[in-house]
PDB file of N, CA and C in Angstrom:
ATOM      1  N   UNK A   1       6.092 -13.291   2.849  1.00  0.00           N
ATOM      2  CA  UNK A   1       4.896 -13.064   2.056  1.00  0.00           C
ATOM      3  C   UNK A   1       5.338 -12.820   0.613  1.00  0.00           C
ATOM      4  N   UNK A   2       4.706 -13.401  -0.514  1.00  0.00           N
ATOM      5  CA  UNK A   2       5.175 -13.088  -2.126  1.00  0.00           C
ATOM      6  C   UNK A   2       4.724 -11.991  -2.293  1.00  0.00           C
ATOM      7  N   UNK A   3       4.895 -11.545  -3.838  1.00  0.00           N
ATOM      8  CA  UNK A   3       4.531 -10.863  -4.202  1.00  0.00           C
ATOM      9  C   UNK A   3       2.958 -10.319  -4.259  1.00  0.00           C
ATOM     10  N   UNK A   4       2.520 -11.723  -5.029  1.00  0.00           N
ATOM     11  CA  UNK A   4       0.839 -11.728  -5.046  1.00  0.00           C
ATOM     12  C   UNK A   4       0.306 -11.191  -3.839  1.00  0.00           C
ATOM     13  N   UNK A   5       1.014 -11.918  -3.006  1.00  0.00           N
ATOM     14  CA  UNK A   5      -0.447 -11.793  -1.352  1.00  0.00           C
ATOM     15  C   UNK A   5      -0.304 -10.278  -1.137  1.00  0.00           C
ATOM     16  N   UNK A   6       0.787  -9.920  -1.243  1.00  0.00           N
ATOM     17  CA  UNK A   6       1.320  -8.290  -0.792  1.00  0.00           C
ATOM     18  C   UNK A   6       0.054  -7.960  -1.718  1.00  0.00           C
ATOM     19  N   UNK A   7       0.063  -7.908  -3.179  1.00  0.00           N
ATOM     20  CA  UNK A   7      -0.878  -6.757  -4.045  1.00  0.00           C
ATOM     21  C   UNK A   7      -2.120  -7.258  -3.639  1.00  0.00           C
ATOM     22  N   UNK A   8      -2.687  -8.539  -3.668  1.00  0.00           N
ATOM     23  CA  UNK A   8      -3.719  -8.969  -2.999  1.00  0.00           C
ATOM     24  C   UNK A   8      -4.374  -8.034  -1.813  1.00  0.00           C
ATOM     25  N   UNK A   9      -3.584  -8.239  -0.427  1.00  0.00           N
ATOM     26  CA  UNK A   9      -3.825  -7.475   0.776  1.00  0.00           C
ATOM     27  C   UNK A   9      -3.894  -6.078   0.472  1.00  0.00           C
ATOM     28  N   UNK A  10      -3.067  -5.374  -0.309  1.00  0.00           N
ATOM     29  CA  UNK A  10      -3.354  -4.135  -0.620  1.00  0.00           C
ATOM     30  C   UNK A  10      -4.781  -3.692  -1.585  1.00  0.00           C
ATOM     31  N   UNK A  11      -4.872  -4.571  -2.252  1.00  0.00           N
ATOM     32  CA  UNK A  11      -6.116  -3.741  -3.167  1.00  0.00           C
ATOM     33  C   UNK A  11      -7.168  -4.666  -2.613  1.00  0.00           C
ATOM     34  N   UNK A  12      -7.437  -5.188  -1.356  1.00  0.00           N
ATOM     35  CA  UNK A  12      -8.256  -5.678  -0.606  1.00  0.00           C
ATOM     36  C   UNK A  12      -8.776  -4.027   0.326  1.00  0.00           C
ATOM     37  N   UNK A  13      -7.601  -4.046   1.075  1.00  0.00           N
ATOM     38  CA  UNK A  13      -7.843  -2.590   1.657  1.00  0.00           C
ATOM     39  C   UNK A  13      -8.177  -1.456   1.054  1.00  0.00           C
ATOM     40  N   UNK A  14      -7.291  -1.557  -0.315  1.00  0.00           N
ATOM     41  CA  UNK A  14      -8.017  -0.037  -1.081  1.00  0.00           C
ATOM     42  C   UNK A  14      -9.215  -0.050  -1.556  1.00  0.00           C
ATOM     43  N   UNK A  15     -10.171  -1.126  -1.204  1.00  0.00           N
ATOM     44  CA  UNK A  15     -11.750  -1.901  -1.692  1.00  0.00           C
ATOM     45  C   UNK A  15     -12.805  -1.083  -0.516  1.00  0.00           C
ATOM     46  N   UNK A  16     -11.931  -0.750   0.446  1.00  0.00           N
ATOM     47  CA  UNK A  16     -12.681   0.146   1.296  1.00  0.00           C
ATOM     48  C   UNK A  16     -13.004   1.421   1.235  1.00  0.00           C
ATOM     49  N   UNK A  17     -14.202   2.177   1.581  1.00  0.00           N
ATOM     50  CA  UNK A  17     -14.672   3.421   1.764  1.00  0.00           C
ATOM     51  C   UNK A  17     -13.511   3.667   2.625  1.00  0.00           C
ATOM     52  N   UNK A  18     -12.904   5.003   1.999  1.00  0.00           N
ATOM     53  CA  UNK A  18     -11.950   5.920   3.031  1.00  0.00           C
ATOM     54  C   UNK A  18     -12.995   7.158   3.389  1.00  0.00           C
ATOM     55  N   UNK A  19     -12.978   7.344   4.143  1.00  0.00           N
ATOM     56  CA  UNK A  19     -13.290   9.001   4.633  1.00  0.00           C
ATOM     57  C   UNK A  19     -12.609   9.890   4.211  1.00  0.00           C
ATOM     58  N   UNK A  20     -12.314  11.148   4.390  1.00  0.00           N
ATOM     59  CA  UNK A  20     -11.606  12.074   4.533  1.00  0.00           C
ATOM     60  C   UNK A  20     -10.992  12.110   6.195  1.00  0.00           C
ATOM     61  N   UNK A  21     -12.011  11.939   7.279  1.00  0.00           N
ATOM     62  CA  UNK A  21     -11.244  12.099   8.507  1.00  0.00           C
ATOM     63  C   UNK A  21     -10.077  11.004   8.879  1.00  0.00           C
ATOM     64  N   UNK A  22     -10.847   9.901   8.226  1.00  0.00           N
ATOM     65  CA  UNK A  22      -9.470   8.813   8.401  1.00  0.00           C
ATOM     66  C   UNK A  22      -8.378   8.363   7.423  1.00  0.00           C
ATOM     67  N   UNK A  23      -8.424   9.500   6.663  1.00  0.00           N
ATOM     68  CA  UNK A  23      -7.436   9.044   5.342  1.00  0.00           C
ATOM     69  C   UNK A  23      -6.003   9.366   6.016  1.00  0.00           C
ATOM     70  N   UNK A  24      -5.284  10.387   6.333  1.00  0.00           N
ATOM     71  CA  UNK A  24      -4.052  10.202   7.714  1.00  0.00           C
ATOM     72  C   UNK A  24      -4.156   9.291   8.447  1.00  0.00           C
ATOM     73  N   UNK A  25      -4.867   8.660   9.135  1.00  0.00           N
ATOM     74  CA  UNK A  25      -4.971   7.328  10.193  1.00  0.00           C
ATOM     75  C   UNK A  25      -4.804   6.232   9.899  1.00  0.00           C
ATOM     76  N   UNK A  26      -3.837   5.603  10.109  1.00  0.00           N
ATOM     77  CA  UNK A  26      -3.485   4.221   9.535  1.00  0.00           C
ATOM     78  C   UNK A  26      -3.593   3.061  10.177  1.00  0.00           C
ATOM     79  N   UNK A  27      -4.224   2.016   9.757  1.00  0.00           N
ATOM     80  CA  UNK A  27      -4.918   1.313  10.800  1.00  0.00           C
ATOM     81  C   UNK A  27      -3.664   0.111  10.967  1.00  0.00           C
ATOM     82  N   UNK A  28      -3.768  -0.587  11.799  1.00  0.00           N
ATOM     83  CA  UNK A  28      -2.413  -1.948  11.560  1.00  0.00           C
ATOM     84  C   UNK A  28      -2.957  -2.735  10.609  1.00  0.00           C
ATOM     85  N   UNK A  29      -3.642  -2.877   9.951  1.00  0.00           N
ATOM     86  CA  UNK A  29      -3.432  -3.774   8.827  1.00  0.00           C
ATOM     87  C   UNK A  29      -2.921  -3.108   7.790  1.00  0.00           C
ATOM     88  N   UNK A  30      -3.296  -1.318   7.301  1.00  0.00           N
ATOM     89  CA  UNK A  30      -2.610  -1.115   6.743  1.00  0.00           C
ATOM     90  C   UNK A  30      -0.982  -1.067   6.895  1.00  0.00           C
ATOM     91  N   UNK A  31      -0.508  -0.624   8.072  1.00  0.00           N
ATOM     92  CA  UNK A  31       1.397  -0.355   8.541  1.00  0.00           C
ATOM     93  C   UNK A  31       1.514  -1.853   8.095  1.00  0.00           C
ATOM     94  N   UNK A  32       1.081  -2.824   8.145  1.00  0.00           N
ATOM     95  CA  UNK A  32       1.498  -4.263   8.137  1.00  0.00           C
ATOM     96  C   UNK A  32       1.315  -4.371   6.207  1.00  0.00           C
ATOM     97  N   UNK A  33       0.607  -4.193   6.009  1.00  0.00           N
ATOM     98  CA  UNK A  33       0.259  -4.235   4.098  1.00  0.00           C
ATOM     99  C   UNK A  33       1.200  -3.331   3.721  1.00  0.00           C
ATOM    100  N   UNK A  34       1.976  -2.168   4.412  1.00  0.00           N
ATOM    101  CA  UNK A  34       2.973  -1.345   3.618  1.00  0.00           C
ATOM    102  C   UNK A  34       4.297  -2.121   3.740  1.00  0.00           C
ATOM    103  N   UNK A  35       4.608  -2.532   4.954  1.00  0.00           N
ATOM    104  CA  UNK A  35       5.697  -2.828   5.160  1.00  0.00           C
ATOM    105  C   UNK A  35       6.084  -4.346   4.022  1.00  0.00           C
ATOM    106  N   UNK A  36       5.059  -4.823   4.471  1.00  0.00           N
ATOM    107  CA  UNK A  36       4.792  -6.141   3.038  1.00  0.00           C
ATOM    108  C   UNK A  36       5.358  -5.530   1.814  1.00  0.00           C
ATOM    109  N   UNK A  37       5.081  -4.680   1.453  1.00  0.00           N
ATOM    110  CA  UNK A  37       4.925  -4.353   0.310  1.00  0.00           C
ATOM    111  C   UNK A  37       6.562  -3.682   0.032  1.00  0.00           C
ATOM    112  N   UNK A  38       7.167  -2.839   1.150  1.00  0.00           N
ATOM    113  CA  UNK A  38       8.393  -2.271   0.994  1.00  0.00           C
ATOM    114  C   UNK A  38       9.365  -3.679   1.326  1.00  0.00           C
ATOM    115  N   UNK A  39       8.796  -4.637   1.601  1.00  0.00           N
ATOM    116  CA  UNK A  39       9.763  -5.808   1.591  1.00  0.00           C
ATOM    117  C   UNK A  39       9.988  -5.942   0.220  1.00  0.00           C
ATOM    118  N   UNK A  40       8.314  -6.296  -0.215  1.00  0.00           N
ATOM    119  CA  UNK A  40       8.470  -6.896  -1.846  1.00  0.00           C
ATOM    120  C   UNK A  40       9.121  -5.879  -3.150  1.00  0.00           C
ATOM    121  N   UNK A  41       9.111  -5.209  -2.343  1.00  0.00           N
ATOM    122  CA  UNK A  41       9.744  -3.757  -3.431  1.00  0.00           C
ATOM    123  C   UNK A  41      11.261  -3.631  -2.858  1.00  0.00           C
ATOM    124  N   UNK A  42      11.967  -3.972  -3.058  1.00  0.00           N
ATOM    125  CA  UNK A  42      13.304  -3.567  -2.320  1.00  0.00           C
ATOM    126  C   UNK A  42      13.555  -1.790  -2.843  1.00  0.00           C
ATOM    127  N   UNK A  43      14.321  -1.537  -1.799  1.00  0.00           N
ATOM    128  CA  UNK A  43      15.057   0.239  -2.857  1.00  0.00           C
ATOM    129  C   UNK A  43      15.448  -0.261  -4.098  1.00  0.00           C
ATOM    130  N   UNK A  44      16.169  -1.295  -4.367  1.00  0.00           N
ATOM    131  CA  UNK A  44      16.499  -1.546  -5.814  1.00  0.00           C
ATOM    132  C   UNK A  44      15.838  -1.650  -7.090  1.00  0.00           C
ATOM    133  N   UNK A  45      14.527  -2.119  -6.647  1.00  0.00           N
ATOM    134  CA  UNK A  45      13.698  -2.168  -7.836  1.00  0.00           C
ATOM    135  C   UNK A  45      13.348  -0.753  -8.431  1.00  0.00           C
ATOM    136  N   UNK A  46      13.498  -0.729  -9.464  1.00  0.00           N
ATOM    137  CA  UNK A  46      12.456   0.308 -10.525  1.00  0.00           C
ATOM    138  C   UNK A  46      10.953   0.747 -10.262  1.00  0.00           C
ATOM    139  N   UNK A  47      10.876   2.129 -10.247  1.00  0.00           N
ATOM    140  CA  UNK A  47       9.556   2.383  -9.771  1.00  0.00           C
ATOM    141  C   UNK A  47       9.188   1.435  -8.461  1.00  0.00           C
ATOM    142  N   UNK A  48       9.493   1.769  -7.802  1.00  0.00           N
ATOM    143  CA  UNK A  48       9.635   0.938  -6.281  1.00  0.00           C
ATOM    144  C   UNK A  48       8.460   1.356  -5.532  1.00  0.00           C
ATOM    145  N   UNK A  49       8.038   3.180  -5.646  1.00  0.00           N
ATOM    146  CA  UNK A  49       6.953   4.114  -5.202  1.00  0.00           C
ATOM    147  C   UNK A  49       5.575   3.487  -5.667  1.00  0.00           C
ATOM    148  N   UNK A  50       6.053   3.385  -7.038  1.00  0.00           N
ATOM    149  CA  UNK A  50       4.714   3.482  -7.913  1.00  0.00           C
ATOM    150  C   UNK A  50       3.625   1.849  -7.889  1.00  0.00           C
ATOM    151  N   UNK A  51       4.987   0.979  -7.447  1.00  0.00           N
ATOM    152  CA  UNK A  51       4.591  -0.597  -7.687  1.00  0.00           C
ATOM    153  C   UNK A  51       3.739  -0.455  -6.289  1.00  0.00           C
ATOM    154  N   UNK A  52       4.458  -0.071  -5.152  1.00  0.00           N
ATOM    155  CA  UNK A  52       3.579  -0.323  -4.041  1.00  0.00           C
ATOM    156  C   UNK A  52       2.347   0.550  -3.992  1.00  0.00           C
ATOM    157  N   UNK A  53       2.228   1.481  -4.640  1.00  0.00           N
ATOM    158  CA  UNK A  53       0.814   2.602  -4.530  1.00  0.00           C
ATOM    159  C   UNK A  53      -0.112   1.328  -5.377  1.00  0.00           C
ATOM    160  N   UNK A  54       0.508   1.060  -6.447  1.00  0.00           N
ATOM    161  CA  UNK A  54      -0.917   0.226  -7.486  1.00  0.00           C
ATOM    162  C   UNK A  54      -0.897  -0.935  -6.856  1.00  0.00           C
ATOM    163  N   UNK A  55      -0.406  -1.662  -5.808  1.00  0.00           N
ATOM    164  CA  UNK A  55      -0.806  -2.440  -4.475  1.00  0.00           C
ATOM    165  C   UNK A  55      -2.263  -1.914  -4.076  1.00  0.00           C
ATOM    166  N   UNK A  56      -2.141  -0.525  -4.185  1.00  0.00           N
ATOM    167  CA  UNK A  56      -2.763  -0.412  -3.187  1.00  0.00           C
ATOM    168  C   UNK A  56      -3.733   0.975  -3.762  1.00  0.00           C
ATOM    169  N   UNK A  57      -4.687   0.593  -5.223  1.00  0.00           N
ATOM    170  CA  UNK A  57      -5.189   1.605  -5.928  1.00  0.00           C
ATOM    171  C   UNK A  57      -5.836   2.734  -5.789  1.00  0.00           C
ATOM    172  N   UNK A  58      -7.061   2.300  -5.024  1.00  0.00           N
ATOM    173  CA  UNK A  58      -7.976   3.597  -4.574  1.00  0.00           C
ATOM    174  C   UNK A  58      -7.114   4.403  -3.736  1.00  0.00           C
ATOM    175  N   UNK A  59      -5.801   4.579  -3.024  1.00  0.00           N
ATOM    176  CA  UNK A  59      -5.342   5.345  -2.547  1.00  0.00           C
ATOM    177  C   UNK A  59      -4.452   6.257  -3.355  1.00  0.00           C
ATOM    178  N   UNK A  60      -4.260   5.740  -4.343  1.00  0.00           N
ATOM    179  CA  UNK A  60      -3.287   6.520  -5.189  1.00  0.00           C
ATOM    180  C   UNK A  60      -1.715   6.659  -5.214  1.00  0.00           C
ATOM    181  N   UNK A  61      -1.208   7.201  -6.143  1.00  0.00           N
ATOM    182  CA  UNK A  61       0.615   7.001  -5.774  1.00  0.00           C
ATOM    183  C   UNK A  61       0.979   7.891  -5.105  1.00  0.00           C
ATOM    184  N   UNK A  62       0.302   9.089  -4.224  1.00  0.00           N
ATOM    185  CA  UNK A  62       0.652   9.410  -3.253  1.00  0.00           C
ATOM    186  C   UNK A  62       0.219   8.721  -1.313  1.00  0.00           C
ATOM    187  N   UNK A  63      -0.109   8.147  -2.273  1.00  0.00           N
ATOM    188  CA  UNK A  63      -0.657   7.561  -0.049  1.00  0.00           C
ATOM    189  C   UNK A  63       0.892   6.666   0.191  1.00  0.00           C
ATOM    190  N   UNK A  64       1.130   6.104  -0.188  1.00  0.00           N
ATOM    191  CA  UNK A  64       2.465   5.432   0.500  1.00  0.00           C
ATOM    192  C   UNK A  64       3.272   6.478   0.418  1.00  0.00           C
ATOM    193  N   UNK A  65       3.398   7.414  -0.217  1.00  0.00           N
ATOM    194  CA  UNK A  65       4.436   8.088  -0.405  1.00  0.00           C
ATOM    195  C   UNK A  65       4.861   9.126   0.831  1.00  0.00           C
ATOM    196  N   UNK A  66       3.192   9.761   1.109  1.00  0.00           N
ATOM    197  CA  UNK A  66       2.633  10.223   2.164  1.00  0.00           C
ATOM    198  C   UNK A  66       3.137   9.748   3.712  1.00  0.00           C
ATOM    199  N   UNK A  67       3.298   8.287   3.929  1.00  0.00           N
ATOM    200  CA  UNK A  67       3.044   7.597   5.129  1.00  0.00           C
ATOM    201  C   UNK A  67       4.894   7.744   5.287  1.00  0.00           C
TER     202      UNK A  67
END
Protein backbone atom coordinates (compact mmCIF):
# COMPACT_ATOMS: atom_id res chain seq x y z
CA UNK A 1 0.00 0.00 0.00
CA UNK A 2 1.67 3.76 -0.78
CA UNK A 3 1.77 6.33 0.98
CA UNK A 4 -1.42 8.16 -0.26
CA UNK A 5 -3.88 5.16 0.28
CA UNK A 6 -2.39 4.75 3.93
CA UNK A 7 -3.36 8.78 4.69
CA UNK A 8 -6.40 8.32 2.53
CA UNK A 9 -7.76 5.16 4.69
CA UNK A 10 -6.84 6.95 7.74
CA UNK A 11 -8.58 10.29 7.48
CA UNK A 12 -11.46 8.26 5.92
CA UNK A 13 -11.83 6.63 9.39
CA UNK A 14 -11.06 9.72 11.38
CA UNK A 15 -14.38 11.15 9.20
CA UNK A 16 -16.25 9.10 11.70
CA UNK A 17 -18.28 9.97 14.88
CA UNK A 18 -16.13 8.39 17.73
CA UNK A 19 -17.92 7.96 20.97
CA UNK A 20 -16.30 8.10 24.07
CA UNK A 21 -17.29 4.31 24.85
CA UNK A 22 -15.60 3.18 21.72
CA UNK A 23 -12.65 5.38 21.51
CA UNK A 24 -10.26 2.29 23.30
CA UNK A 25 -11.97 -0.25 20.88
CA UNK A 26 -10.36 -0.75 17.81
CA UNK A 27 -12.14 -2.01 15.10
CA UNK A 28 -10.05 -4.18 12.20
CA UNK A 29 -10.09 -1.68 9.84
CA UNK A 30 -8.61 0.50 12.11
CA UNK A 31 -5.44 -2.34 13.44
CA UNK A 32 -5.22 -2.77 9.54
CA UNK A 33 -5.03 1.38 8.74
CA UNK A 34 -2.30 1.49 11.66
CA UNK A 35 -0.26 -1.13 10.66
CA UNK A 36 -0.41 0.48 6.96
CA UNK A 37 0.64 3.31 8.22
CA UNK A 38 3.68 1.94 10.61
CA UNK A 39 4.76 0.24 7.34
CA UNK A 40 4.70 3.63 5.55
CA UNK A 41 6.44 5.28 8.42
CA UNK A 42 9.42 3.12 9.03
CA UNK A 43 11.26 3.78 12.78
CA UNK A 44 13.61 5.68 10.57
CA UNK A 45 11.65 8.35 9.41
CA UNK A 46 11.40 11.73 11.26
CA UNK A 47 8.42 12.40 13.25
CA UNK A 48 7.31 8.87 12.49
CA UNK A 49 4.43 9.38 15.63
CA UNK A 50 3.24 12.50 14.37
CA UNK A 51 3.03 11.54 10.40
CA UNK A 52 0.85 8.56 11.28
CA UNK A 53 -1.58 10.50 13.88
CA UNK A 54 -2.22 13.33 10.90
CA UNK A 55 -3.14 10.00 8.85
CA UNK A 56 -5.41 9.85 10.95
CA UNK A 57 -6.76 13.58 12.27
CA UNK A 58 -9.83 13.64 14.30
CA UNK A 59 -8.03 11.24 16.55
CA UNK A 60 -5.20 13.23 17.35
CA UNK A 61 -1.33 12.57 17.96
CA UNK A 62 -2.14 10.70 20.79
CA UNK A 63 -4.46 7.82 19.49
CA UNK A 64 -1.71 5.86 17.70
CA UNK A 65 0.46 6.56 20.26
CA UNK A 66 -2.10 5.21 22.71
CA UNK A 67 -2.72 1.82 20.71
Amino acid sequence: MDLESVIKTGKSLSERKIDHERRNRWTSAENVALINALKAFPKDVTMRWENIADAFEEYGNTWAVEK
